[in-house]
C-alpha atoms as a PDB file:
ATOM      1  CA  UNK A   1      -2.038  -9.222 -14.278  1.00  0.00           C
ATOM      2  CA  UNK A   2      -3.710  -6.722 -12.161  1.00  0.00           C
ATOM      3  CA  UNK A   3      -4.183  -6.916  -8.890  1.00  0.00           C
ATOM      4  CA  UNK A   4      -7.963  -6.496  -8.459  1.00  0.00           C
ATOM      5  CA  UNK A   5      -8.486  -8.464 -11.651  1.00  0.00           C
ATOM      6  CA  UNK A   6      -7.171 -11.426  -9.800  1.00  0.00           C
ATOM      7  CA  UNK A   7      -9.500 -11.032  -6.945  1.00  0.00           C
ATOM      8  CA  UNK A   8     -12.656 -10.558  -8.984  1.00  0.00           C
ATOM      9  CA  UNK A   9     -12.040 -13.312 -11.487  1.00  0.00           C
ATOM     10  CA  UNK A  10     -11.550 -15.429  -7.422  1.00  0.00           C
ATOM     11  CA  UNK A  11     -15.053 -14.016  -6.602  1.00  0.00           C
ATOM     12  CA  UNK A  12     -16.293 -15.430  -9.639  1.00  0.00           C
ATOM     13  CA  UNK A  13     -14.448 -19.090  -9.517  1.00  0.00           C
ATOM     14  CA  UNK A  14     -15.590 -19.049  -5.546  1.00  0.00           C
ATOM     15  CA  UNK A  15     -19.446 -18.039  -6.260  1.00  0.00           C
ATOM     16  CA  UNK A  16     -19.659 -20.285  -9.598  1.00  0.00           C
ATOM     17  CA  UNK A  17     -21.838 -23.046  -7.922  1.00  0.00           C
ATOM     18  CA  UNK A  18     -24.238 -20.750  -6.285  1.00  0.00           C
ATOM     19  CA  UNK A  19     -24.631 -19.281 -10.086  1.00  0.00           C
ATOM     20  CA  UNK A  20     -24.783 -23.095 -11.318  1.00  0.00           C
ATOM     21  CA  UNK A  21     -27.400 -23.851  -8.516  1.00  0.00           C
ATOM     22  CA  UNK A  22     -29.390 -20.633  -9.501  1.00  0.00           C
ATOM     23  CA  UNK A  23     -29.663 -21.469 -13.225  1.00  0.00           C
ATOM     24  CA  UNK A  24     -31.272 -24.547 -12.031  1.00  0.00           C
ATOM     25  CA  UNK A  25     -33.329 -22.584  -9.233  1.00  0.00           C
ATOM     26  CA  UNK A  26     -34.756 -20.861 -12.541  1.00  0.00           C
ATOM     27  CA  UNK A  27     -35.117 -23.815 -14.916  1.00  0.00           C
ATOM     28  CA  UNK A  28     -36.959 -25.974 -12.104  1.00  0.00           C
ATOM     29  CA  UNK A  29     -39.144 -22.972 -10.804  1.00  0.00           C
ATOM     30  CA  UNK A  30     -40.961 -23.200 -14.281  1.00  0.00           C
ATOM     31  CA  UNK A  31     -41.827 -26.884 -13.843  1.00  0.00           C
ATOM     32  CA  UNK A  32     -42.918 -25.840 -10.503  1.00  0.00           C
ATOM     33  CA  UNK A  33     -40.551 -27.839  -8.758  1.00  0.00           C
ATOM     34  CA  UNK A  34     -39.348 -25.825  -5.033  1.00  0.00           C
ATOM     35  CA  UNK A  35     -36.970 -28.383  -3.801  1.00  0.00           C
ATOM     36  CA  UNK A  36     -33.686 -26.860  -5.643  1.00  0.00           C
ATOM     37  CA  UNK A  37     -34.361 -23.308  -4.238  1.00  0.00           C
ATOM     38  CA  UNK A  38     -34.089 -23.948  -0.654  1.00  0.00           C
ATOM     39  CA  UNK A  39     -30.615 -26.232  -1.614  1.00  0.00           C
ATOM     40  CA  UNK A  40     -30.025 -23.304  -3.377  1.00  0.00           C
ATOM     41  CA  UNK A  41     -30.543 -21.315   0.084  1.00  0.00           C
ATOM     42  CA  UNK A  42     -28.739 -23.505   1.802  1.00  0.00           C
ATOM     43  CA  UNK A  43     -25.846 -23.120  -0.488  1.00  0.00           C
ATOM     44  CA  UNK A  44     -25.948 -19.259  -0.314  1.00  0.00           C
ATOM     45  CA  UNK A  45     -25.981 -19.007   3.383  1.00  0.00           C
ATOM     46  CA  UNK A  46     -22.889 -21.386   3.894  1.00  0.00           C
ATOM     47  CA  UNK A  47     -20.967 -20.036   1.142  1.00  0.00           C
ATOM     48  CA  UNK A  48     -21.509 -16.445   2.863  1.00  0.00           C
ATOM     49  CA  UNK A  49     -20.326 -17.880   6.458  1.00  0.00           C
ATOM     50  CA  UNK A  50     -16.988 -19.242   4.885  1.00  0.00           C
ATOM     51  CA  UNK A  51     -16.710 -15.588   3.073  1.00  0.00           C
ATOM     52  CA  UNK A  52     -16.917 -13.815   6.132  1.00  0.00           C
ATOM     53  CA  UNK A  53     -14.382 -16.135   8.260  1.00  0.00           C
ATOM     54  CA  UNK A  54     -11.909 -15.957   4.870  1.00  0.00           C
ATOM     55  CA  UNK A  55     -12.341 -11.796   4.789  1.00  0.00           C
ATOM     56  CA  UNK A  56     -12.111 -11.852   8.437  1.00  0.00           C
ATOM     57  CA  UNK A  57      -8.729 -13.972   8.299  1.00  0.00           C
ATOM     58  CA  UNK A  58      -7.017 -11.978   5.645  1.00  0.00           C
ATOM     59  CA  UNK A  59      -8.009  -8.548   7.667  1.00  0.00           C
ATOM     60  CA  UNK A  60      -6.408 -10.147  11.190  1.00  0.00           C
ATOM     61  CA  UNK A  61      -3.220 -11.266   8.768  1.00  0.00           C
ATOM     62  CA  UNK A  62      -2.697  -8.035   6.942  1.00  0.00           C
ATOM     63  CA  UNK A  63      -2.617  -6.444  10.256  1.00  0.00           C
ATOM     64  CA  UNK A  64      -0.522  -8.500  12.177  1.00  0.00           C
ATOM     65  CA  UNK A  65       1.264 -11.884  10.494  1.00  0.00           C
ATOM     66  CA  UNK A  66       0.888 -14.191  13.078  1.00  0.00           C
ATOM     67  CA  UNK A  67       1.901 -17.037  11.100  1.00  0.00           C
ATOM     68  CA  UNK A  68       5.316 -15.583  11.510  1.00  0.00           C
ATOM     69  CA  UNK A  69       5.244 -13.846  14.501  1.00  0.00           C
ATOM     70  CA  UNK A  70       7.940 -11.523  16.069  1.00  0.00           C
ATOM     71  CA  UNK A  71       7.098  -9.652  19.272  1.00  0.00           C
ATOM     72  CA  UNK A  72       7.724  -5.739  19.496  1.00  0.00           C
ATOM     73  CA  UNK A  73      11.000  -4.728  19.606  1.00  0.00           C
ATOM     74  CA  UNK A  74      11.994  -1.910  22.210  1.00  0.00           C
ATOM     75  CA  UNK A  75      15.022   0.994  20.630  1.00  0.00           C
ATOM     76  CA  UNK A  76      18.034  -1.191  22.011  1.00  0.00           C
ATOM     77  CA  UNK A  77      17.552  -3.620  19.340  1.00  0.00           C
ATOM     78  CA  UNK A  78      17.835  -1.135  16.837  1.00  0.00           C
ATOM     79  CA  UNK A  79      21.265  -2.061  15.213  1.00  0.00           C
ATOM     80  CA  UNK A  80      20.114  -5.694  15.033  1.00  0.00           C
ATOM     81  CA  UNK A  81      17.139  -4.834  12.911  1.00  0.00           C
ATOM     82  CA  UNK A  82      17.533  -6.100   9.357  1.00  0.00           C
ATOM     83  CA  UNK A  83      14.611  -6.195   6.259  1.00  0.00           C
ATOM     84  CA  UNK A  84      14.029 -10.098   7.547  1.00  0.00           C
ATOM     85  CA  UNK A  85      12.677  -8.382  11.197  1.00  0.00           C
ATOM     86  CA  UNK A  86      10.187  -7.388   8.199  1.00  0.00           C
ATOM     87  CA  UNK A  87       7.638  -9.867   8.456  1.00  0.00           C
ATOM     88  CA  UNK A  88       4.085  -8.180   7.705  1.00  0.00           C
ATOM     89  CA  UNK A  89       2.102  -9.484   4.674  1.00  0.00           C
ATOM     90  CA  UNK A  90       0.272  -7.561   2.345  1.00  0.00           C
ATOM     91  CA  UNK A  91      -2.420  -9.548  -0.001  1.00  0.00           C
ATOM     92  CA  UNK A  92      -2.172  -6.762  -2.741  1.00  0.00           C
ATOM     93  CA  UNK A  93       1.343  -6.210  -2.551  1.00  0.00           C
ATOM     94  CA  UNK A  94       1.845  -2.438  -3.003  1.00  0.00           C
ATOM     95  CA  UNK A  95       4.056  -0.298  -4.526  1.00  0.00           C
ATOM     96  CA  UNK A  96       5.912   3.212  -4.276  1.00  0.00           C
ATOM     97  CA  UNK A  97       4.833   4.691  -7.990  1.00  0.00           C
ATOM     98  CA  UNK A  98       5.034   1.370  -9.957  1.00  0.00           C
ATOM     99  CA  UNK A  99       8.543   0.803  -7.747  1.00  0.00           C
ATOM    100  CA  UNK A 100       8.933  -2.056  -5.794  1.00  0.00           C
ATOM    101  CA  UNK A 101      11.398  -0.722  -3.913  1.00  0.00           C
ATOM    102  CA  UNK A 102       9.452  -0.103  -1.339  1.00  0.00           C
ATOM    103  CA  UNK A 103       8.497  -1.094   2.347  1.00  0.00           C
ATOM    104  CA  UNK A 104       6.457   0.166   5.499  1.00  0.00           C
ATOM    105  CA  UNK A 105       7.458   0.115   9.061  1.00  0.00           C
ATOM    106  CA  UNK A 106       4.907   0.290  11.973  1.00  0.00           C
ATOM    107  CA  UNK A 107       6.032   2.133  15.154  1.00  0.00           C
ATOM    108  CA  UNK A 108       4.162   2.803  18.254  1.00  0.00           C
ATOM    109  CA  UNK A 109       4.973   4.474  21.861  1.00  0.00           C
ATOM    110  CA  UNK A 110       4.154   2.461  24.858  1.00  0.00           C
ATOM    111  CA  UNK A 111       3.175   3.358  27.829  1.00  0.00           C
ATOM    112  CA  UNK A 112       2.554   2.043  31.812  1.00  0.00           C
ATOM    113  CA  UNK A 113       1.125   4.834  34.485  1.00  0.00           C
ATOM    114  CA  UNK A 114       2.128   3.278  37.687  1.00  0.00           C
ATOM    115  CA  UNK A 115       1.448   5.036  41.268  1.00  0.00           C
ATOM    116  CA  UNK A 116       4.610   6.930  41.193  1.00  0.00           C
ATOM    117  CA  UNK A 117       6.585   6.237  38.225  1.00  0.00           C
ATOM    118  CA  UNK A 118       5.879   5.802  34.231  1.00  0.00           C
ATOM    119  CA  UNK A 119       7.255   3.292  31.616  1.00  0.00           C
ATOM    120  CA  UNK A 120       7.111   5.062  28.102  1.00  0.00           C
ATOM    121  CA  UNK A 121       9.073   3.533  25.601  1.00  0.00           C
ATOM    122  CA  UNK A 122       8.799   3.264  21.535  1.00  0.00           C
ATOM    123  CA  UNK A 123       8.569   0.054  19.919  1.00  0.00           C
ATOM    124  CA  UNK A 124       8.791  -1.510  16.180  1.00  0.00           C
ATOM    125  CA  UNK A 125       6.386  -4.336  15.279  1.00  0.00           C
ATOM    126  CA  UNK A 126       8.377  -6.476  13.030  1.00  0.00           C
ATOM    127  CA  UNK A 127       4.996  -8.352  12.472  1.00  0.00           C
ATOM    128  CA  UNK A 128       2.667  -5.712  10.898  1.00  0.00           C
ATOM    129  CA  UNK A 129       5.603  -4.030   9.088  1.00  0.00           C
ATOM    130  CA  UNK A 130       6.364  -4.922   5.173  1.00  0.00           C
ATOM    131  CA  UNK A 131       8.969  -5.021   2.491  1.00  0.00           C
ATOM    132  CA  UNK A 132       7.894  -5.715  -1.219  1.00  0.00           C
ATOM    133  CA  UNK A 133      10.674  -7.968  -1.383  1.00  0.00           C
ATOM    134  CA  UNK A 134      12.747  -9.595   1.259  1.00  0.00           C
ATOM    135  CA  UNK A 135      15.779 -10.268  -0.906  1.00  0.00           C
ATOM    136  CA  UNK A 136      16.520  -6.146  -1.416  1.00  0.00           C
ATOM    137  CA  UNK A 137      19.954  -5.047  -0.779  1.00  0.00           C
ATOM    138  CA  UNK A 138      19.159  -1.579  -0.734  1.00  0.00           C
ATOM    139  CA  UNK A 139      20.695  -0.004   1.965  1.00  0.00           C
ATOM    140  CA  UNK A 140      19.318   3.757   1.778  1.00  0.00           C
ATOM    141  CA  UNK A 141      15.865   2.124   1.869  1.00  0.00           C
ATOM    142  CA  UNK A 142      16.324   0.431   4.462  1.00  0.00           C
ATOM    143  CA  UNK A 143      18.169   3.353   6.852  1.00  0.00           C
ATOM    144  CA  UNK A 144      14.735   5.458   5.839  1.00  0.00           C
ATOM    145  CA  UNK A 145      12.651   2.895   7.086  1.00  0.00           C
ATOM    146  CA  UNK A 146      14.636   2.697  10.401  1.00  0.00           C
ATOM    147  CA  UNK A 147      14.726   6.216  11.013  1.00  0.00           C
ATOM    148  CA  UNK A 148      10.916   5.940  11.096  1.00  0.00           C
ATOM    149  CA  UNK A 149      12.112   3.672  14.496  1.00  0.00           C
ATOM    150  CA  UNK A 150      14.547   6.598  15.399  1.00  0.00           C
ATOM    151  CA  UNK A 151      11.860   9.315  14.563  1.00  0.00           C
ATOM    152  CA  UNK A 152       9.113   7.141  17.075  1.00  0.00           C
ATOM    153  CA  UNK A 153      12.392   6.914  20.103  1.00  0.00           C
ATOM    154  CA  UNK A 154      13.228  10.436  19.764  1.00  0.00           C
ATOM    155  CA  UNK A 155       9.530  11.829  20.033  1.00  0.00           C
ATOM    156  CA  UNK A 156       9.412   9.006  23.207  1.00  0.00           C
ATOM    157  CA  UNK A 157      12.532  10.668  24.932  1.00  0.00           C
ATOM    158  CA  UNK A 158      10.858  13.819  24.255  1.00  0.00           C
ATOM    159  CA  UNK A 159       7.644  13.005  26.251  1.00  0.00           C
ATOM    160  CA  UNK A 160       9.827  11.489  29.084  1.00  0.00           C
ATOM    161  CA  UNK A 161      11.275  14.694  29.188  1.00  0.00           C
ATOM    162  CA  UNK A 162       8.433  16.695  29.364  1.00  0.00           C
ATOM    163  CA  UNK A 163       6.787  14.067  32.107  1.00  0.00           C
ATOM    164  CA  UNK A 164       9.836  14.753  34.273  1.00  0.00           C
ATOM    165  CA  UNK A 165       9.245  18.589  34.495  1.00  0.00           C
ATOM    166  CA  UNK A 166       6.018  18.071  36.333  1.00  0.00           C
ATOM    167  CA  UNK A 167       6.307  18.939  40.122  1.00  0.00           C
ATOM    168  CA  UNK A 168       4.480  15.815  41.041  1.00  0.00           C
ATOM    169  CA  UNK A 169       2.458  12.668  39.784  1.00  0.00           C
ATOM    170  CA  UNK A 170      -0.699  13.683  37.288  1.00  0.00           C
ATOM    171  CA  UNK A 171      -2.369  11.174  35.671  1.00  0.00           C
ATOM    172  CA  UNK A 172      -4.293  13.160  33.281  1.00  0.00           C
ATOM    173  CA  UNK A 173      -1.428  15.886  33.007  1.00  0.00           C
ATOM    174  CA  UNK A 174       0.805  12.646  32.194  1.00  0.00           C
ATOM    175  CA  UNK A 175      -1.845  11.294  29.261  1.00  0.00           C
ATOM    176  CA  UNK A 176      -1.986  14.697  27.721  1.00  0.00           C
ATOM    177  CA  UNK A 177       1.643  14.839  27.354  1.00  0.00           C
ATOM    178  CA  UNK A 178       1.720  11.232  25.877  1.00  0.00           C
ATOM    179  CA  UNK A 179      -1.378  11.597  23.548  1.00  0.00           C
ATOM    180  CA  UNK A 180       0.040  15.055  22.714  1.00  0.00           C
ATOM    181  CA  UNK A 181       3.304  13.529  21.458  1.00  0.00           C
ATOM    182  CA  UNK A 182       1.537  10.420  19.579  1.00  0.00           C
ATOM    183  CA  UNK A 183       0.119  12.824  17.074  1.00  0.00           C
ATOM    184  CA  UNK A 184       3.541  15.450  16.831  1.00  0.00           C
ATOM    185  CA  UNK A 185       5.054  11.964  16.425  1.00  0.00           C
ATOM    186  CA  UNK A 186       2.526  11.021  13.716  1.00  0.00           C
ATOM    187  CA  UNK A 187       2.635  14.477  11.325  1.00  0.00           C
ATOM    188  CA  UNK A 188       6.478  14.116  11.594  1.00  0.00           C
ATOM    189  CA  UNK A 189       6.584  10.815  10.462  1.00  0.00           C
ATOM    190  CA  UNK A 190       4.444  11.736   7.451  1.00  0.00           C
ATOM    191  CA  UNK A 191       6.416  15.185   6.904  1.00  0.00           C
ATOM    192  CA  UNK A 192       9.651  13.073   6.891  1.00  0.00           C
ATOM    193  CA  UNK A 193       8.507  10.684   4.565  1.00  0.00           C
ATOM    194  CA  UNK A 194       6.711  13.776   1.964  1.00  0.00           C
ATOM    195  CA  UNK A 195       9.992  15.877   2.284  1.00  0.00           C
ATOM    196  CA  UNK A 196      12.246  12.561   1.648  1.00  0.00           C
ATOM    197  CA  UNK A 197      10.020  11.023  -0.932  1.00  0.00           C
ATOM    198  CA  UNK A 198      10.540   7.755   1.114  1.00  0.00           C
ATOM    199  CA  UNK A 199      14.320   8.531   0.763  1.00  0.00           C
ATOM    200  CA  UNK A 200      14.756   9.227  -3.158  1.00  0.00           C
ATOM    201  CA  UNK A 201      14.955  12.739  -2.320  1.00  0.00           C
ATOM    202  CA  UNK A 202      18.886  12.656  -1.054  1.00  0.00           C
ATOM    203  CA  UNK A 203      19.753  15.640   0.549  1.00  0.00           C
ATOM    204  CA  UNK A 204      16.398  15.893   2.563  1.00  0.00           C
ATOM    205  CA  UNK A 205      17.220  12.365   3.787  1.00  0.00           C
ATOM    206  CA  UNK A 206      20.709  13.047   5.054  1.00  0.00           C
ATOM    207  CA  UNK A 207      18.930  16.317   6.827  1.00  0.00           C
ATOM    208  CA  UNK A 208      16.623  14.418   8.607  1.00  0.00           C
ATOM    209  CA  UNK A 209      19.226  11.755   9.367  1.00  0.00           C
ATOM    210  CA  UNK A 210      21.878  14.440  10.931  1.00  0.00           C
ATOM    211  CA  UNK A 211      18.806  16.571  12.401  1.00  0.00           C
ATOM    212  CA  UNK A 212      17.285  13.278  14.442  1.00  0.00           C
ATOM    213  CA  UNK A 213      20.588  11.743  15.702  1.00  0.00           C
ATOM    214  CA  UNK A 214      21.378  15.040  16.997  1.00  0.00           C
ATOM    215  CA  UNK A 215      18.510  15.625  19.011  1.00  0.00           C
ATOM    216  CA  UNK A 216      18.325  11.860  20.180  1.00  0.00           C
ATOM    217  CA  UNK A 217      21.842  12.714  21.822  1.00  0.00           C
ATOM    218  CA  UNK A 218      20.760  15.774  23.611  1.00  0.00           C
ATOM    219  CA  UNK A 219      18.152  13.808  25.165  1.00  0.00           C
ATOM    220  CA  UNK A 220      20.494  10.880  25.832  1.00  0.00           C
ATOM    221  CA  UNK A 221      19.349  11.300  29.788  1.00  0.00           C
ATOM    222  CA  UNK A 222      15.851  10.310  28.869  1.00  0.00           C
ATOM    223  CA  UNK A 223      17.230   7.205  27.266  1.00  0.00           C
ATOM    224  CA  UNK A 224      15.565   4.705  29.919  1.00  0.00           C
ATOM    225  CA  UNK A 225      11.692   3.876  29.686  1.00  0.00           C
ATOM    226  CA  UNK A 226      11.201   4.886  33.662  1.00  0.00           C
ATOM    227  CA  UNK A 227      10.421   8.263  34.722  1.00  0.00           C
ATOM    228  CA  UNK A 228      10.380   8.331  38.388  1.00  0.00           C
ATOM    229  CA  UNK A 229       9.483  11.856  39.775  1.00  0.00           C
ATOM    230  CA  UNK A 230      11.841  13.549  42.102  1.00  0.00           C
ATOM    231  CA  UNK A 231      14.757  11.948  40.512  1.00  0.00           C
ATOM    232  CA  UNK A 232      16.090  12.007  37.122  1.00  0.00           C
ATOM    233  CA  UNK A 233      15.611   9.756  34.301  1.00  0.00           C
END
């Protein structure tokens, strides 16, 4: 069954009794009778509140599953990450074309300005990242979604690298260079995963693979999250 057919017949099951109170609303107003319209108010406004908190719970879970929570991972946990470090929910569970091959990984680059050093380093948020299904033992989906991971750390060593070429602490030199490289980071995430076609294209996969583990070792000295100026990383 659809989806959205399954939510809107649940609208319909959840709002039955203010329907069954209205009919009565209706059938009593012509007798003249007021009492069952301000139950029936009553029963609006409280069935509204408990809306709200339910919509407002499934938005904070979809986001983040804290019901099975895993903190952020930092890069040297890559090799331990599995599909079970997968632990985001999704409601509506979607689907690559009708394929349920499919899953999502969230990324993000950190960052701490301190006085005379910064921490930058990329992290994967097992909790707010999703696999249709858990029990998949498809490998080449799974090395696509990590390279996402790969694709976050390499754009983090490059900032680190461009942060260390500054003749001396800059705050707002040091947050251009870091917002700068979240949004490179961001188009070639989404260029990775069009030219790919979330890893069914092949050859365009094992590019990107061989082109991103390349440049992560030429920037093997930017490996650690501190940048401390006058030295190297």
């Amino acid at each position: 069954m659809n989806e959205y057919l399954i939510v809107i017949i649940v609208l319909l099951l959840y709002f039955s009794p203010i329907f069954y109170q209205l009919g009565i609303v209706l059938k009593e107003r012509k007798k003249g009778n007021r009492k069952p319209f301000k139950r029936f108010l009553k029963i609006v406004k409280y069935s509204l509140v408990a809306l709200c908190v339910l919509i407002i719970g499934f938005a904070i879970m979809s986001h983040t599953n804290y019901l099975d929570y895993e903190e952020p991972l930092t890069f040297d946990k890559y090799e331990k990450i599995t599909f079970e470090n997968f632990r985001g929910i999704e409601f509506l569970k979607k689907s690559l074309y009708g394929n349920e091959r499919f899953a999502y990984v969230v990324t993000s680059i950190d960052w701490k300005i301190q006085n005379n050093y910064v921490i930058v380093q990329s992290l994967f948020h097992p909790s707010r990242s999703f696999v249709y299904n858990k029990n998949t033992n498809s490998n080449e989906l799974l090395t696509h979604e990590k390279y996402h991971i790969k694709i976050t750390e390499l754009f983090t060593r490059k900032a680190k690298m461009e942060i260390s070429k500054l003749d001396g602490f800059d705050e707002k030199r040091i947050e251009g260079i870091l917002k700068q490289t979240e949004l490179d980071e961001r188009s070639y995430q989404k260029e990775y995963d069009y030219n790919t076609f979330h890893s069914y294209v092949l050859s365009e996969q094992k590019r990107y693979e061989q082109e991103i583990d390349s440049l992560l070792d030429l920037l093997t000295n930017y490996k650690k999250p501190n940048v401390f100026f006058n030295e190297k990383n």
